[in-house]
N, C-alpha and C. Protein backbone atom coordinates (compact mmCIF):
# COMPACT_ATOMS: atom_id res chain seq x y z
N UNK A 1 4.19 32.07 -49.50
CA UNK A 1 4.05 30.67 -49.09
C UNK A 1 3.31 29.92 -50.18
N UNK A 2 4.16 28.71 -50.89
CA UNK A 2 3.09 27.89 -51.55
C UNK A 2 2.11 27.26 -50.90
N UNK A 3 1.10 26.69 -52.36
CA UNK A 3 -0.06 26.47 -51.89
C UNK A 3 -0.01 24.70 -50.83
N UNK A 4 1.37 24.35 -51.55
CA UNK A 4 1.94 22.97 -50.47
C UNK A 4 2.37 23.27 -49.31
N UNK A 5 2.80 24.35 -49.04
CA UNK A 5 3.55 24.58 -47.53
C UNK A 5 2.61 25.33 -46.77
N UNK A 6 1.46 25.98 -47.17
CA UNK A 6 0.45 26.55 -46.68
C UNK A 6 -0.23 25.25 -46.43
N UNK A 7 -0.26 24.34 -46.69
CA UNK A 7 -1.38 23.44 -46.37
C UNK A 7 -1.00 22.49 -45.71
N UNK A 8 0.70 22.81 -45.60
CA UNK A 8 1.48 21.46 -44.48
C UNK A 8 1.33 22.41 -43.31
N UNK A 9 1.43 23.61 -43.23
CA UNK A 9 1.31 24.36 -42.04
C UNK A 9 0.37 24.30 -41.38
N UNK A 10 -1.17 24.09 -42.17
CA UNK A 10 -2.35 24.40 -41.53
C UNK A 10 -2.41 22.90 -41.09
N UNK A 11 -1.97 21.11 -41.93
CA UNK A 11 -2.12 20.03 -41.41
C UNK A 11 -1.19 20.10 -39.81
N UNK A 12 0.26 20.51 -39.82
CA UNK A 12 0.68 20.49 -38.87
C UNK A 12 0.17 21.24 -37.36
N UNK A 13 -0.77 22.65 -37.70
CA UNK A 13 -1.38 23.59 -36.56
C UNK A 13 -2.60 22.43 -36.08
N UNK A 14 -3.25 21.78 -36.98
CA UNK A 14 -4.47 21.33 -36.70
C UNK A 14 -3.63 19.52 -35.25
N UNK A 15 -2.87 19.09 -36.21
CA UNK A 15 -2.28 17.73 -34.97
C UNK A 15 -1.26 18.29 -34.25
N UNK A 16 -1.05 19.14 -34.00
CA UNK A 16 -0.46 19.54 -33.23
C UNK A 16 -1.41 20.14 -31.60
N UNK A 17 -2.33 20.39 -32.19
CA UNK A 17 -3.44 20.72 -30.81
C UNK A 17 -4.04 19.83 -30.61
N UNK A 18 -4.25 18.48 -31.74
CA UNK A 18 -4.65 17.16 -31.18
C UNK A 18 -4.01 16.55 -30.46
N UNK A 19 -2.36 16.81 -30.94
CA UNK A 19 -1.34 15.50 -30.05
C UNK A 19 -1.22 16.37 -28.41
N UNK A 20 -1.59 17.68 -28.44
CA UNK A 20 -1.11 18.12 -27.13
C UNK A 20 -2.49 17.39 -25.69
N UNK A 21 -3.10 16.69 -26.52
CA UNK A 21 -4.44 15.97 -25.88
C UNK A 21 -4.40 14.64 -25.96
N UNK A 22 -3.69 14.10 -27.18
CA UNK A 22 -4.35 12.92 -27.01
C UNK A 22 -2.70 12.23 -27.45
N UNK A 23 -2.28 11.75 -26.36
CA UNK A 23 -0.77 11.20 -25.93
C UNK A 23 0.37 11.62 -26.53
N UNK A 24 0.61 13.15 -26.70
CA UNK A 24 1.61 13.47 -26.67
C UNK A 24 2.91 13.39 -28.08
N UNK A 25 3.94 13.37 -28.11
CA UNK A 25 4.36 13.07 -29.41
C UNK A 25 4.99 11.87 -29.66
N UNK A 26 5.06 10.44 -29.47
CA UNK A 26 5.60 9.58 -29.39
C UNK A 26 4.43 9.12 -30.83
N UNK A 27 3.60 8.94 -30.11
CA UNK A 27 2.52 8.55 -32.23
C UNK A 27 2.85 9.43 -33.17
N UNK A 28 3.47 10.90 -32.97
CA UNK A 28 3.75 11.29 -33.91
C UNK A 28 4.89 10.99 -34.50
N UNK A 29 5.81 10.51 -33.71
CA UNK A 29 7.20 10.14 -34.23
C UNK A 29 7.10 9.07 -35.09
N UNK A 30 6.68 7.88 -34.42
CA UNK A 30 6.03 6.60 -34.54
C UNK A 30 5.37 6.68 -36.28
N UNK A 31 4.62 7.52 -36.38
CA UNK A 31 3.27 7.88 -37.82
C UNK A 31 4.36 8.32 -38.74
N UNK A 32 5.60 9.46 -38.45
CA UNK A 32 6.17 10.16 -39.57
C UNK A 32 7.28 8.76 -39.88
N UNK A 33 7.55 8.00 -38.95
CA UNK A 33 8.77 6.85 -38.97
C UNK A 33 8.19 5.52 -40.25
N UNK A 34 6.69 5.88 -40.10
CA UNK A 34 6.16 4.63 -40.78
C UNK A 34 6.15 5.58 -42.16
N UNK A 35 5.73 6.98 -42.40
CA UNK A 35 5.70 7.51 -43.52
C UNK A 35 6.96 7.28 -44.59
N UNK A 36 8.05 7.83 -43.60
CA UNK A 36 9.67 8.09 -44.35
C UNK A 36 9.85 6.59 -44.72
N UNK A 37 9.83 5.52 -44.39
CA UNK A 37 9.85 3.99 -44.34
C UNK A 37 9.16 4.39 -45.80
N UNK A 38 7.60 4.27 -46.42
CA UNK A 38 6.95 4.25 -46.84
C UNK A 38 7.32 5.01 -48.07
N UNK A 39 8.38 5.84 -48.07
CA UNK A 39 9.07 6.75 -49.35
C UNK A 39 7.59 8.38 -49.04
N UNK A 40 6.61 8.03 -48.23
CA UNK A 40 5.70 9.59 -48.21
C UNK A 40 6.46 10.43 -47.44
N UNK A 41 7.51 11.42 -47.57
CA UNK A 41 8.06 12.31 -47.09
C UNK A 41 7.64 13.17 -46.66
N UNK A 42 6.47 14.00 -47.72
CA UNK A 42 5.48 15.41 -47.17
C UNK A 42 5.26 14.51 -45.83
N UNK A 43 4.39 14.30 -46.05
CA UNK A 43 3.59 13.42 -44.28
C UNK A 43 4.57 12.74 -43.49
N UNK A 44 5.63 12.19 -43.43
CA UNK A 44 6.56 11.79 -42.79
C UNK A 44 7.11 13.29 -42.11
N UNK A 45 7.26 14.54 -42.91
CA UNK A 45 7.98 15.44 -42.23
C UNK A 45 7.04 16.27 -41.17
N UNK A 46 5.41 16.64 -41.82
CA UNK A 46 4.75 16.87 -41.43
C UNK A 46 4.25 16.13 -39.06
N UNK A 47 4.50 14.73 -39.90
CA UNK A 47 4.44 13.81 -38.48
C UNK A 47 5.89 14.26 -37.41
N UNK A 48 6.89 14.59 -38.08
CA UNK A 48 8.19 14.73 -37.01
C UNK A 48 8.30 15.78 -36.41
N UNK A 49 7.18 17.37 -37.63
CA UNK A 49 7.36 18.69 -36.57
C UNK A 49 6.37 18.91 -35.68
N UNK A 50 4.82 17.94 -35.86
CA UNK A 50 4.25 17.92 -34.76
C UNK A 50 4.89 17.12 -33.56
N UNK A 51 5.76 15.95 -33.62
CA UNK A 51 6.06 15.84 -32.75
C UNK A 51 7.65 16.61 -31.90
N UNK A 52 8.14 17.27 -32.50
CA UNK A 52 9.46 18.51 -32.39
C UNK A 52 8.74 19.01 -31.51
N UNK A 53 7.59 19.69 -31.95
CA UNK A 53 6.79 20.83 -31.17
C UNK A 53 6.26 20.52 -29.84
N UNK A 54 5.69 19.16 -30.37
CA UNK A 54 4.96 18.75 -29.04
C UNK A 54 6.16 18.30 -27.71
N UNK A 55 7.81 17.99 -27.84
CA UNK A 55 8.79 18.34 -27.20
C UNK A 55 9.38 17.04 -27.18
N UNK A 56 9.69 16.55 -28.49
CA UNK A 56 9.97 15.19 -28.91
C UNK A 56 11.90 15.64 -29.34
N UNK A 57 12.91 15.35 -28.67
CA UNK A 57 13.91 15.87 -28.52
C UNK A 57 14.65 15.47 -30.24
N UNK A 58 14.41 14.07 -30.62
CA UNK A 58 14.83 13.46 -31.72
C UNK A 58 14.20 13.97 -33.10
N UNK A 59 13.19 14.50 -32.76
CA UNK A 59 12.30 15.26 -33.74
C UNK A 59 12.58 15.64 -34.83
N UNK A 60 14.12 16.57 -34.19
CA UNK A 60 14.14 17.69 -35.75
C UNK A 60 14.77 17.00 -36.55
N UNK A 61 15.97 16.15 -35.75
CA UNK A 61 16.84 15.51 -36.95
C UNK A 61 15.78 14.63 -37.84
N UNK A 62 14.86 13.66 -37.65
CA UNK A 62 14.44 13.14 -38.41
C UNK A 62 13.64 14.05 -39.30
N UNK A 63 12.69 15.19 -38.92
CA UNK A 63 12.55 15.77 -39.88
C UNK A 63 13.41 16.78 -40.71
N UNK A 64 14.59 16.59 -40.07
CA UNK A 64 15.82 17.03 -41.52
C UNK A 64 16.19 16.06 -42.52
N UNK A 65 16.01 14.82 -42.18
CA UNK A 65 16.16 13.71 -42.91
C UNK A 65 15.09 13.94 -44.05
N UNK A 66 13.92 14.00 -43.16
CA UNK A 66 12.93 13.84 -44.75
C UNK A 66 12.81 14.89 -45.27
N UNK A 67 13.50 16.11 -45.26
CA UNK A 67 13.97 17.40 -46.07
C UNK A 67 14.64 17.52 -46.73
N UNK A 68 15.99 16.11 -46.29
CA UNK A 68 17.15 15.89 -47.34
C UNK A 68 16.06 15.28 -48.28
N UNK A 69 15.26 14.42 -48.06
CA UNK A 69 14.81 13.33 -48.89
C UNK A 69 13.64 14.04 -50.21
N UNK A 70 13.46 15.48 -49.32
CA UNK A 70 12.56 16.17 -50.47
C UNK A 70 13.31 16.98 -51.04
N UNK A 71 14.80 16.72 -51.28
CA UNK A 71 15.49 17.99 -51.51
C UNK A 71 15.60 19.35 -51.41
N UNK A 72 15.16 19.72 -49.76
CA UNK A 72 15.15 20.98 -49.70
C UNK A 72 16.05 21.39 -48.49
N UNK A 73 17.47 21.05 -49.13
CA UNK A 73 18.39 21.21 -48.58
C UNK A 73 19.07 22.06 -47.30
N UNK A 74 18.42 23.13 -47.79
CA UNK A 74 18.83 24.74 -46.82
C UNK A 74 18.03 24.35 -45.51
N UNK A 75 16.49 24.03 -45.90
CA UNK A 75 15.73 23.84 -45.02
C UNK A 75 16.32 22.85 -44.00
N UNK A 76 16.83 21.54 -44.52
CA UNK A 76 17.57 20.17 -43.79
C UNK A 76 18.49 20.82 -42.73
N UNK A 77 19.84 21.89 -43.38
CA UNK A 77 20.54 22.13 -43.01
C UNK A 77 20.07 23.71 -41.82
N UNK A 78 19.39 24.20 -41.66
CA UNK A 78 18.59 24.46 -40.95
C UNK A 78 17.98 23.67 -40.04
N UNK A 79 17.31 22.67 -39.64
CA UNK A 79 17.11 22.10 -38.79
C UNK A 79 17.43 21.47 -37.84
N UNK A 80 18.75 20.82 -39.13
CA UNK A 80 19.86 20.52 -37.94
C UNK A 80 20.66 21.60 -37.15
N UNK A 81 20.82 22.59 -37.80
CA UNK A 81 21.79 23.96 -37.04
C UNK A 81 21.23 23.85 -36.22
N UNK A 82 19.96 23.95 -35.95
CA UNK A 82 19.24 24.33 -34.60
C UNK A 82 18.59 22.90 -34.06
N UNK A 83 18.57 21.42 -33.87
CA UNK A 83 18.14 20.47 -33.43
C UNK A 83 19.61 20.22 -32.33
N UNK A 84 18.84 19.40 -31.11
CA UNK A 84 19.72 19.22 -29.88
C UNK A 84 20.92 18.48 -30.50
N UNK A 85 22.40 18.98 -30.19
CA UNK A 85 23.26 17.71 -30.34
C UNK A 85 23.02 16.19 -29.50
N UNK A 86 23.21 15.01 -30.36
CA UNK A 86 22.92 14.12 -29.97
C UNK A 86 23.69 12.70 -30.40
N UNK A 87 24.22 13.59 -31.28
CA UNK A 87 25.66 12.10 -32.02
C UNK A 87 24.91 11.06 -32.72
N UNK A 88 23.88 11.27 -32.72
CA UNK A 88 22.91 9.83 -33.79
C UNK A 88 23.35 9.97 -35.03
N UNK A 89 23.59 8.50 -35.48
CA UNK A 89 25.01 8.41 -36.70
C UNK A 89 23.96 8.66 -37.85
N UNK A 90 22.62 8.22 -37.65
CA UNK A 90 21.73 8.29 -39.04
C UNK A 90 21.33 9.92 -39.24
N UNK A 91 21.41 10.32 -38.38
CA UNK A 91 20.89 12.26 -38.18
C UNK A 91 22.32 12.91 -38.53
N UNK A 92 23.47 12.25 -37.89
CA UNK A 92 24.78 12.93 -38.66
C UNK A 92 25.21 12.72 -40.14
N UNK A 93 24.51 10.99 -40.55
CA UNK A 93 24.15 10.89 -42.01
C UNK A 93 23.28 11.85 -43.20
N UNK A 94 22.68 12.21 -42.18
CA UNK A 94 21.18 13.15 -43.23
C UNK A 94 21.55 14.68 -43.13
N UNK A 95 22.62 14.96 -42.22
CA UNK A 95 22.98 16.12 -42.13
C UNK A 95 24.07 16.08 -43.02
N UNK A 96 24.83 14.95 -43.37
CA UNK A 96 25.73 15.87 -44.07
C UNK A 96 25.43 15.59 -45.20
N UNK A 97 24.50 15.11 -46.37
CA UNK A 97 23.73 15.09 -47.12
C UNK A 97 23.17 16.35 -47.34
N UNK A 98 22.70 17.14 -46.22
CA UNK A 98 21.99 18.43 -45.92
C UNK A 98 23.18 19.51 -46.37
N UNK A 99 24.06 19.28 -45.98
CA UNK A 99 24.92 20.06 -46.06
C UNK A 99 25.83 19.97 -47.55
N UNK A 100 26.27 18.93 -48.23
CA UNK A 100 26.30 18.16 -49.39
C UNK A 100 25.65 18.93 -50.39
N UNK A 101 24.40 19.26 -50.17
CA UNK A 101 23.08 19.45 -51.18
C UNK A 101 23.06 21.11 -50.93
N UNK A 102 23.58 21.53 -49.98
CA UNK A 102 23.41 23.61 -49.79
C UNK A 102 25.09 23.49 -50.23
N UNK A 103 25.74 22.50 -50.90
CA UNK A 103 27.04 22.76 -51.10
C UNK A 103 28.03 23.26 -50.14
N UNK A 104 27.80 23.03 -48.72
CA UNK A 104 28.64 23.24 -47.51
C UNK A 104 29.45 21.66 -47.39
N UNK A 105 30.49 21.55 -48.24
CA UNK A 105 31.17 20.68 -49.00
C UNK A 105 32.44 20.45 -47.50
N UNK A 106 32.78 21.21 -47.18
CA UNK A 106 33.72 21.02 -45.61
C UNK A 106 32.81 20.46 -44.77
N UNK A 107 31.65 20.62 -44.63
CA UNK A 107 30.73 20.37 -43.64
C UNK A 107 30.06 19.26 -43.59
N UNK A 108 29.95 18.73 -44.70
CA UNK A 108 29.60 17.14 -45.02
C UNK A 108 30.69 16.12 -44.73
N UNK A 109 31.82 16.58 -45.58
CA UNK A 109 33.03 15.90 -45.20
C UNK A 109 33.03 15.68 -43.66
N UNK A 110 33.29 16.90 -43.21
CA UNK A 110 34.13 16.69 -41.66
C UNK A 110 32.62 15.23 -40.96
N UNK A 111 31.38 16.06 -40.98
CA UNK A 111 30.37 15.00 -40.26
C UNK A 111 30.73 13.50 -41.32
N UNK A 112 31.35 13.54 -42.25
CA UNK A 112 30.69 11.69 -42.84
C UNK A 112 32.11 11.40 -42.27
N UNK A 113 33.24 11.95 -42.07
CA UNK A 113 34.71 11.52 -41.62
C UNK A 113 34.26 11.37 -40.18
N UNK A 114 33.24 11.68 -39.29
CA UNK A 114 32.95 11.19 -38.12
C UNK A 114 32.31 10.03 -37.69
N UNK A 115 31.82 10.02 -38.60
CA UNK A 115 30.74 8.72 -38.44
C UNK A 115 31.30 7.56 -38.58
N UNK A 116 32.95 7.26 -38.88
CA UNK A 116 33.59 5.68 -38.54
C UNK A 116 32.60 5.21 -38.38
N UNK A 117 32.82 3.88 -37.14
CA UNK A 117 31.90 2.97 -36.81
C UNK A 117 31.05 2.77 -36.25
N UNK A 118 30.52 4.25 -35.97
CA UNK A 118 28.41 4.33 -35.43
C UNK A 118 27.91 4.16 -36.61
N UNK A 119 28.30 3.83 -37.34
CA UNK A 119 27.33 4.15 -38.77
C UNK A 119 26.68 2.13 -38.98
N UNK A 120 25.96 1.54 -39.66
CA UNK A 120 26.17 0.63 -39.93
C UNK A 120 27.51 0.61 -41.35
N UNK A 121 26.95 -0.95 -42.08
CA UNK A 121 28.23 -1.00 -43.03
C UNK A 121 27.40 -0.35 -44.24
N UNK A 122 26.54 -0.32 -44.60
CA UNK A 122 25.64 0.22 -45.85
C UNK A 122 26.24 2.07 -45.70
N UNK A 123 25.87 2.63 -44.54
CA UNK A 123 25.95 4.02 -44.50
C UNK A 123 27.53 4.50 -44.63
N UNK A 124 28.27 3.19 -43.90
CA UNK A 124 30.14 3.41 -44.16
C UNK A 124 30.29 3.71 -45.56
N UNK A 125 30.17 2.91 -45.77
CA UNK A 125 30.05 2.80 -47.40
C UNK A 125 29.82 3.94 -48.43
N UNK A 126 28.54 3.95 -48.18
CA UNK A 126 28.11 5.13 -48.65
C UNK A 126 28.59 6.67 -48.30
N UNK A 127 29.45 6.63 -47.36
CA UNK A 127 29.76 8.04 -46.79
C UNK A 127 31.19 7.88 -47.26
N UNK A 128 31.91 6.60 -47.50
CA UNK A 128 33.38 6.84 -47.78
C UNK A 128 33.64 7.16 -49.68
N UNK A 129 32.11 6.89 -50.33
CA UNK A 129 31.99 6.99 -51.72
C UNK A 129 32.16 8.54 -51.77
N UNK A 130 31.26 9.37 -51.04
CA UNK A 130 30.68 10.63 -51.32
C UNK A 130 32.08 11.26 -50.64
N UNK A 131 32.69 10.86 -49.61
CA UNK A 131 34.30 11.66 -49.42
C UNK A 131 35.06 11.30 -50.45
N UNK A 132 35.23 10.34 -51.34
CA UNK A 132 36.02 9.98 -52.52
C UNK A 132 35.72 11.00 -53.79
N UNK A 133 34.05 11.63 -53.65
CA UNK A 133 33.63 12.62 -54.76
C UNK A 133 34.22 13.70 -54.36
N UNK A 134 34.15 14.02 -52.82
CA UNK A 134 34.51 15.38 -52.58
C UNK A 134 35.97 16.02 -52.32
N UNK A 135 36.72 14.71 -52.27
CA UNK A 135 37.83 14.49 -52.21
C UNK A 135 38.78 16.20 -53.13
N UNK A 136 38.66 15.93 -54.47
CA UNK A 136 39.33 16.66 -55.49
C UNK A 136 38.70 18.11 -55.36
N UNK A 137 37.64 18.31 -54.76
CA UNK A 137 36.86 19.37 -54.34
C UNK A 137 37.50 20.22 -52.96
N UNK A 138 37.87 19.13 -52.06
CA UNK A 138 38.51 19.99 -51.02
C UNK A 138 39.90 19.98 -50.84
N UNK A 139 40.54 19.58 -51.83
CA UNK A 139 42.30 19.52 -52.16
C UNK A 139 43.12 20.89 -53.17
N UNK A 140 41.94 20.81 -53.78
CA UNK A 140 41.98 22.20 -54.79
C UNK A 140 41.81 23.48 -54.05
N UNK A 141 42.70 24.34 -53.84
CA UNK A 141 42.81 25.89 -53.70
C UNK A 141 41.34 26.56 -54.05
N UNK A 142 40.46 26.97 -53.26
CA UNK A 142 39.75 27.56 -54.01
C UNK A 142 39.66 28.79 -54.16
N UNK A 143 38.87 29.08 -55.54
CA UNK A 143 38.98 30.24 -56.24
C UNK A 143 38.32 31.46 -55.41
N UNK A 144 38.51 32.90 -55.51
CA UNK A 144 38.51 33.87 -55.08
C UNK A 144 36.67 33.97 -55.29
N UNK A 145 36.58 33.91 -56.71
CA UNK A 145 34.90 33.80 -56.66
C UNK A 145 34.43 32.43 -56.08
N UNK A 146 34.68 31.22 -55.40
CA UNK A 146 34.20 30.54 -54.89
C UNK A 146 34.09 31.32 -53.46
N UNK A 147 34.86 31.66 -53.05
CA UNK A 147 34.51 32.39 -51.81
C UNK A 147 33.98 33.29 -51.40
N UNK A 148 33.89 33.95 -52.66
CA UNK A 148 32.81 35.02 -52.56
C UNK A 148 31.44 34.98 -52.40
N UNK A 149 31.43 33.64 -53.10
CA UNK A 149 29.76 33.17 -53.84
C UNK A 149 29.20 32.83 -52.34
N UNK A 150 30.24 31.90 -51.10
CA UNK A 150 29.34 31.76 -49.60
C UNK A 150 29.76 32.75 -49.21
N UNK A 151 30.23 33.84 -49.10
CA UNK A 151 30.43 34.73 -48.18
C UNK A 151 29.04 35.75 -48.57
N UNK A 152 28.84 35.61 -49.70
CA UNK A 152 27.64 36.53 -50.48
C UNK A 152 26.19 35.55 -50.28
N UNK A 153 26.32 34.33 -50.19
CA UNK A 153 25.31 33.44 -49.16
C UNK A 153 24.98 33.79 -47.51
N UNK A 154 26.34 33.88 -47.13
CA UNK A 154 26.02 34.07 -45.95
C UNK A 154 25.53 35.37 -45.45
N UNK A 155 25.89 36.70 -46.11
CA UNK A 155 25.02 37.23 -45.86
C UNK A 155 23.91 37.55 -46.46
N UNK A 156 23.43 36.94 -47.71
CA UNK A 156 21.79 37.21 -47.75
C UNK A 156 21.16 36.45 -47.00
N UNK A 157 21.34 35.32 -46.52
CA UNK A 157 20.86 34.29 -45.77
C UNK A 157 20.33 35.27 -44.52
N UNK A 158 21.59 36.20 -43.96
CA UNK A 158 21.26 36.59 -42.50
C UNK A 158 20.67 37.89 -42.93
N UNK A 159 20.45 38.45 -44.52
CA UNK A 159 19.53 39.74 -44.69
C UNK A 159 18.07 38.57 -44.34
N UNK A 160 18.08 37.65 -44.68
CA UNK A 160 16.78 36.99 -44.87
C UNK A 160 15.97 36.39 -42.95
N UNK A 161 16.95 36.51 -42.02
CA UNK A 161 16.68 36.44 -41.22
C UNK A 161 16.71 35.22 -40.90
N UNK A 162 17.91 34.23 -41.69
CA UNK A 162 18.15 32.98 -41.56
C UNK A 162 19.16 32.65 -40.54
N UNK A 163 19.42 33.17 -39.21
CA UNK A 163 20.87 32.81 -38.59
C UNK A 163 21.60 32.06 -38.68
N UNK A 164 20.71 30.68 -38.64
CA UNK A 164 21.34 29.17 -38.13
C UNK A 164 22.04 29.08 -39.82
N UNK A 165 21.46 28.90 -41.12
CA UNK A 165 21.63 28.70 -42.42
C UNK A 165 23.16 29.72 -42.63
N UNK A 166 22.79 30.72 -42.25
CA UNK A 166 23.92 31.94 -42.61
C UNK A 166 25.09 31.77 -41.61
N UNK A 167 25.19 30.92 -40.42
CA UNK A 167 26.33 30.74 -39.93
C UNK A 167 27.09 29.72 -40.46
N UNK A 168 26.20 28.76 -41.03
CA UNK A 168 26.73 27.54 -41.78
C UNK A 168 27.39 27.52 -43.18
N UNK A 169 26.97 29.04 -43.87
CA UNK A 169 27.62 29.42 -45.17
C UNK A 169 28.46 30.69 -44.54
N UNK A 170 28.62 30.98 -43.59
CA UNK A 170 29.90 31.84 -43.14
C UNK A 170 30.99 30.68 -42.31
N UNK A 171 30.90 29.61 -42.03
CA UNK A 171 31.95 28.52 -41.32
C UNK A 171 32.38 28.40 -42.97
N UNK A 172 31.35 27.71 -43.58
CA UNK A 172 32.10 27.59 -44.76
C UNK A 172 33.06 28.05 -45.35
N UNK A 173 32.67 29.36 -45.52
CA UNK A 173 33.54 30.24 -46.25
C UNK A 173 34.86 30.44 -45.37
N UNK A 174 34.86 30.79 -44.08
CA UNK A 174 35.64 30.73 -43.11
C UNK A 174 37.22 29.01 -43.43
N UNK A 175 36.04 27.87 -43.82
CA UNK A 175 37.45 27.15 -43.93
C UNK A 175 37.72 26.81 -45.22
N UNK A 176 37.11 27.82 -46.60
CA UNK A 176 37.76 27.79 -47.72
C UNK A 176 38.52 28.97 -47.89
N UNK A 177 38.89 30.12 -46.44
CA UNK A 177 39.19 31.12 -46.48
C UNK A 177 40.62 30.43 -46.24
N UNK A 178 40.58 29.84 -45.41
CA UNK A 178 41.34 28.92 -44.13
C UNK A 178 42.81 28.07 -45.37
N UNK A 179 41.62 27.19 -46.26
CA UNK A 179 41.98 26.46 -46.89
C UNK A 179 42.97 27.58 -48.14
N UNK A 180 42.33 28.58 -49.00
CA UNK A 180 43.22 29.37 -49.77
C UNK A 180 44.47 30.20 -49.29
N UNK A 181 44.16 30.20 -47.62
CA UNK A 181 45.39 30.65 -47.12
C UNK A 181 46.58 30.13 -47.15
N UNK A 182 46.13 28.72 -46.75
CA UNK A 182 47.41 27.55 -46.86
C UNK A 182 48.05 27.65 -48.12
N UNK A 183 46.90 27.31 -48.73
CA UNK A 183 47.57 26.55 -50.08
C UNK A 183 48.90 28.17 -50.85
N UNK A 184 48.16 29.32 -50.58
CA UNK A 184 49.08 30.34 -50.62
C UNK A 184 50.51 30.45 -50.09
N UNK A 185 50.37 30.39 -48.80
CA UNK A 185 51.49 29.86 -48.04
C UNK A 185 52.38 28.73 -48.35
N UNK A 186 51.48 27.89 -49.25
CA UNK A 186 52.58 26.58 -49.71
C UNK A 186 53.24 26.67 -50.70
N UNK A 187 52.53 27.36 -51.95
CA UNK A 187 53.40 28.13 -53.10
C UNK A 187 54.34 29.23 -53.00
N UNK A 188 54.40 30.25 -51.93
CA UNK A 188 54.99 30.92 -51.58
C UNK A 188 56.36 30.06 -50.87
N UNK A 189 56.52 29.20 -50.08
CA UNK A 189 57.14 28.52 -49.67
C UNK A 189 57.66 27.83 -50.77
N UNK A 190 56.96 27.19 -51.58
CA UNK A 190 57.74 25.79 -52.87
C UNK A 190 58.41 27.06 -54.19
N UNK A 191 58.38 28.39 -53.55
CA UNK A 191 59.02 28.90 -54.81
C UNK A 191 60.03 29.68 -54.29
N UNK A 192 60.38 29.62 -53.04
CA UNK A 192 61.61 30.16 -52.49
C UNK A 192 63.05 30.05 -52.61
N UNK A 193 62.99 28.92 -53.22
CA UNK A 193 64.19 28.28 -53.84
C UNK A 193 64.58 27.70 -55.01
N UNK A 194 65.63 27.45 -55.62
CA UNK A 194 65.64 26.39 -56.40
C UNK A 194 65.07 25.04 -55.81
N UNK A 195 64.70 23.92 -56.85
CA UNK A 195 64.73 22.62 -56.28
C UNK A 195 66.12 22.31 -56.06
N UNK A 196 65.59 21.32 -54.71
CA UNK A 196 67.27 20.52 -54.83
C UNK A 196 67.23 18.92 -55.35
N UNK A 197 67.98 18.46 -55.66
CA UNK A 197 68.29 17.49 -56.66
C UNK A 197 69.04 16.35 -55.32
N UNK A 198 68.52 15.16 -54.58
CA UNK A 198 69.04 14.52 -54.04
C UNK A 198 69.80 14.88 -52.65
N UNK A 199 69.05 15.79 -51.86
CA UNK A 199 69.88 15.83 -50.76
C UNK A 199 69.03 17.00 -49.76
């Protein structure tokens, strides 16, 4: 454990036995909402798992948000694996960012292709740019060592005792397994014949 995450652990143990006394987790939501606003992320994330803990249902997604925002992607995408479904377009925003950033490239797509019109127009926007990047990424056949590389994620992830992380790089792999099948099937098919010429 670094000497930063050792010391977010011990800030989070210490308000966390305060908030279970002194009103609960709604100031904590409230404190990490004014942090992330504020660009302070450590303390913004710090404020969202005391209030997760203290049994704040919206909790985790926002502190997956400010995990995307510290770039620690796996962790993001982790939180959300395991935070309540809830369809909040800004938590399905930060998740697939989360997912984007651990390179679970199907998994960003499919959540930013959901978010149509819960999203405002800034986040549309922004989510129809990042499907335009990933576009040529999920059209392309992928390679035998691309699939290897999450299937060899997914399970160190689950040697590591990561479930939620390691199911999310085994779906993966699962629909670039999915995806090289097709595209097999389509060359096998487009070479069965001659072309035909007008008819």
């Amino acid at each position: 454990m670094t000497g930063g995450v050792a010391l977010q652990a011990a800030a989070l143990a210490v308000l966390v036995a305060a908030g279970a006394t002194e009103g609960g987790a709604e100031p904590h939501l409230l404190a990490g909402a004014a942090h992330f606003r504020a660009e302070r992320y450590d303390a913004a994330l710090v404020e969202f798992r005391v209030a997760e803990r203290l049994g704040e249902p919206e909790a985790a997604g926002y502190a997956g948000a400010a995990l995307v925002k510290l770039e620690r992607f796996e962790e993001a995408v982790e939180t959300f694996e395991t935070a309540s479904p809830g369809g909040h377009p800004l938590h399905d925003y930060y998740r697939a960012l989360a997912c984007y950033g651990a390179r679970l490239y199907s998994c960003a797509d499919r959540l930013l292709a959901g978010l149509g019109d819960r999203s405002g127009p800034r986040i549309a926007e922004q989510a129809r740019a990042i499907r335009a990047e990933l576009a040529p990424t999920l059209e392309a056949p992928p390679s035998e060592t691309s699939l290897a590389w999450y299937r060899d994620r997914c399970e160190a992830r689950r040697a590591e005792g990561r479930a939620a992380l390691a199911a999310a790089y085994c779906r993966e792999a699962d629909a670039l397994a999915a995806r090289r099948g097709a595209a097999t099937r389509a060359a096998g098919s487009d070479g069965a014949g001659p072309p035909r010429n007008g008819g």
